[in-house]
Every structure is written in C-alpha cells, then in structure tokens.
Protein backbone atom coordinates (compact mmCIF):
# COMPACT_ATOMS: atom_id res chain seq x y z
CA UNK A 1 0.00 0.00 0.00
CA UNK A 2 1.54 3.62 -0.80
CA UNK A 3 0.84 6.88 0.55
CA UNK A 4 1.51 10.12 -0.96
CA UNK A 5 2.14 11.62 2.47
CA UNK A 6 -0.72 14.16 2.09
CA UNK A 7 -0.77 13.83 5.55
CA UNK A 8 2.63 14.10 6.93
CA UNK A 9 2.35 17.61 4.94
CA UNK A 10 -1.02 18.59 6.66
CA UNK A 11 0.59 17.62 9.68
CA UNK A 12 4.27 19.78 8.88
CA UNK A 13 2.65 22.99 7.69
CA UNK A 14 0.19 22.59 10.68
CA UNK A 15 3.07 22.78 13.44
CA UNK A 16 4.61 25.58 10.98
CA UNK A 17 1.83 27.31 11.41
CA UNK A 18 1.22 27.03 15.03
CA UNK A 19 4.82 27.84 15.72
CA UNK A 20 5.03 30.95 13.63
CA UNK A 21 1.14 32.29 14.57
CA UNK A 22 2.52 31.35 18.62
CA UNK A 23 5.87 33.37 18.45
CA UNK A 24 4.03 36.26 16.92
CA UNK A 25 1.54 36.29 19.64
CA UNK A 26 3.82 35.57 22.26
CA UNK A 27 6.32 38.02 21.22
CA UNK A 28 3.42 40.91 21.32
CA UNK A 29 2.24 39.83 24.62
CA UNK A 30 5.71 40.36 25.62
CA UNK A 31 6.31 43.47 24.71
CA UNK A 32 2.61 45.08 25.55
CA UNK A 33 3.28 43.34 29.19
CA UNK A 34 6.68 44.99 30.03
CA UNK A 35 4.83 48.22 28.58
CA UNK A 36 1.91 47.94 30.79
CA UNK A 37 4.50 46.96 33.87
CA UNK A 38 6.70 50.04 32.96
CA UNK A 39 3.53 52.31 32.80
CA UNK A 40 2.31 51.13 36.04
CA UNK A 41 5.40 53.13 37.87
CA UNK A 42 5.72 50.38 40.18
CA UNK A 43 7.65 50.80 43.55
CA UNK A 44 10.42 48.83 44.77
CA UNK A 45 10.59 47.35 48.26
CA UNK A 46 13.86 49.64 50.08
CA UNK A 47 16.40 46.30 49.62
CA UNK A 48 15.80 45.64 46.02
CA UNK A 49 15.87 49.26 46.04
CA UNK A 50 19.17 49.80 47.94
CA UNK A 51 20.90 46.78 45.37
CA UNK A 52 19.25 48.29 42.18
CA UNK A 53 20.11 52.19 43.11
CA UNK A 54 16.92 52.93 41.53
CA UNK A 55 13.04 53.28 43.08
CA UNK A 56 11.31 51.87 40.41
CA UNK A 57 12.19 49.41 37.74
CA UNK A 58 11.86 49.50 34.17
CA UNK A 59 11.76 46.94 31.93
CA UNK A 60 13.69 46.94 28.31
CA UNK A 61 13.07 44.96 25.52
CA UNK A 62 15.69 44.49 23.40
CA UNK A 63 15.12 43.63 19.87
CA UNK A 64 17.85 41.35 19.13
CA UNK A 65 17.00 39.02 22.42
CA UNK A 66 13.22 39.21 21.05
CA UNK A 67 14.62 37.91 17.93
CA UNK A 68 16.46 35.32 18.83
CA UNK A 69 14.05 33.92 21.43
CA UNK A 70 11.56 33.96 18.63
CA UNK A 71 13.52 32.24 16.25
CA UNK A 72 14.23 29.27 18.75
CA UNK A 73 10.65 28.71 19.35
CA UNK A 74 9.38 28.56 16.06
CA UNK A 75 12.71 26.27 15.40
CA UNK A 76 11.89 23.91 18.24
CA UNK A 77 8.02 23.78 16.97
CA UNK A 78 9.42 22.91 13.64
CA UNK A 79 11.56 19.98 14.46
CA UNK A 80 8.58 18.87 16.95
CA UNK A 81 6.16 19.04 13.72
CA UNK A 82 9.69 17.27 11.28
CA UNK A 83 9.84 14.46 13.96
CA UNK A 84 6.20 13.53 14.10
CA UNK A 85 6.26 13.63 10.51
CA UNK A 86 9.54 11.47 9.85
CA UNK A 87 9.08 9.10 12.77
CA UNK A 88 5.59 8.64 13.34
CA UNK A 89 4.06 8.75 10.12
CA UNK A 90 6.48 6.34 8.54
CA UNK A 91 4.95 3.76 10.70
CA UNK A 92 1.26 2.12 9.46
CA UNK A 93 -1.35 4.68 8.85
CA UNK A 94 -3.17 4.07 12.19
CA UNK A 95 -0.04 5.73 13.82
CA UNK A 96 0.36 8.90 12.16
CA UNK A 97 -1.73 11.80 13.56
C-alpha cells in the first residue's frame, strides 16, 4: 500500500503554522506586558531598592533578544512538527496523527 504523504504535509505545515502564529503572539504579549508593567510606575521594596540604586524598575526589551528567542521557538516547533512527521508517520497509517 503507498501513501503520498498528504498527511505528513497537513501535519508539517500545521506545526509551521502554530509555531510561527505562537511566536508572533507571544512576542506581542511580551512586549505590551513589560509596557503595561513600565507604565504602572511600580515601587520597589527599600532592599531591592538599595541593590538596584533605583526606586522603580523598568523593563527593556531588546530587539535582538526578542529575535532570537523567537527564532528558537518557532525552530523547536518545527523539528517537533519534522519528527512527528519522519518518525511517526512512517509507521502504518493508524499511527500517524
């Protein structure tokens, strides 16, 4: 019996998909959450405040460390989706899914 692997290909663009669509979403409920914390002024308690020399903290979000955070996620979804492809659909069709 042959397959055309129609669905190892649903199966890889689906975990593409979900990895690219996540990051995204993740990566803007990052930034909107260290916006909302840094708009929110928020006061240190007076040790954290003696180590930081500062009253309040800020948050920063650089773009590179976004970046590269992002890029490893979607990467590790990938190779999640590539392995269930290569290893589990190669078995009988029962298995893959």
């Amino acid at each position: 019996m042959e397959r055309d692997g129609g669905a190892g290909r649903v199966l890889l663009w689906q975990s593409l998909l979900l990895g690219l669509f996540g990051t995204v979403s993740g990566a803007v409920v990052a930034v909107m959450t260290a916006g909302v914390l840094n708009s929110a002024n928020v006061h240190l308690p007076l040790p954290l405040e003696l180590f930081l020399v500062s009253s309040t903290q800020k948050l920063s979000v650089l773009p590179e460390a976004l970046g590269g955070a992002a890029a490893i996620v979607f990467a590790v979804t990938a190779l999640a989706g590539l392995y269930q492809v290569r290893f589990k659909c190669a078995a009988p069709p029962s298995r893959c899914g």
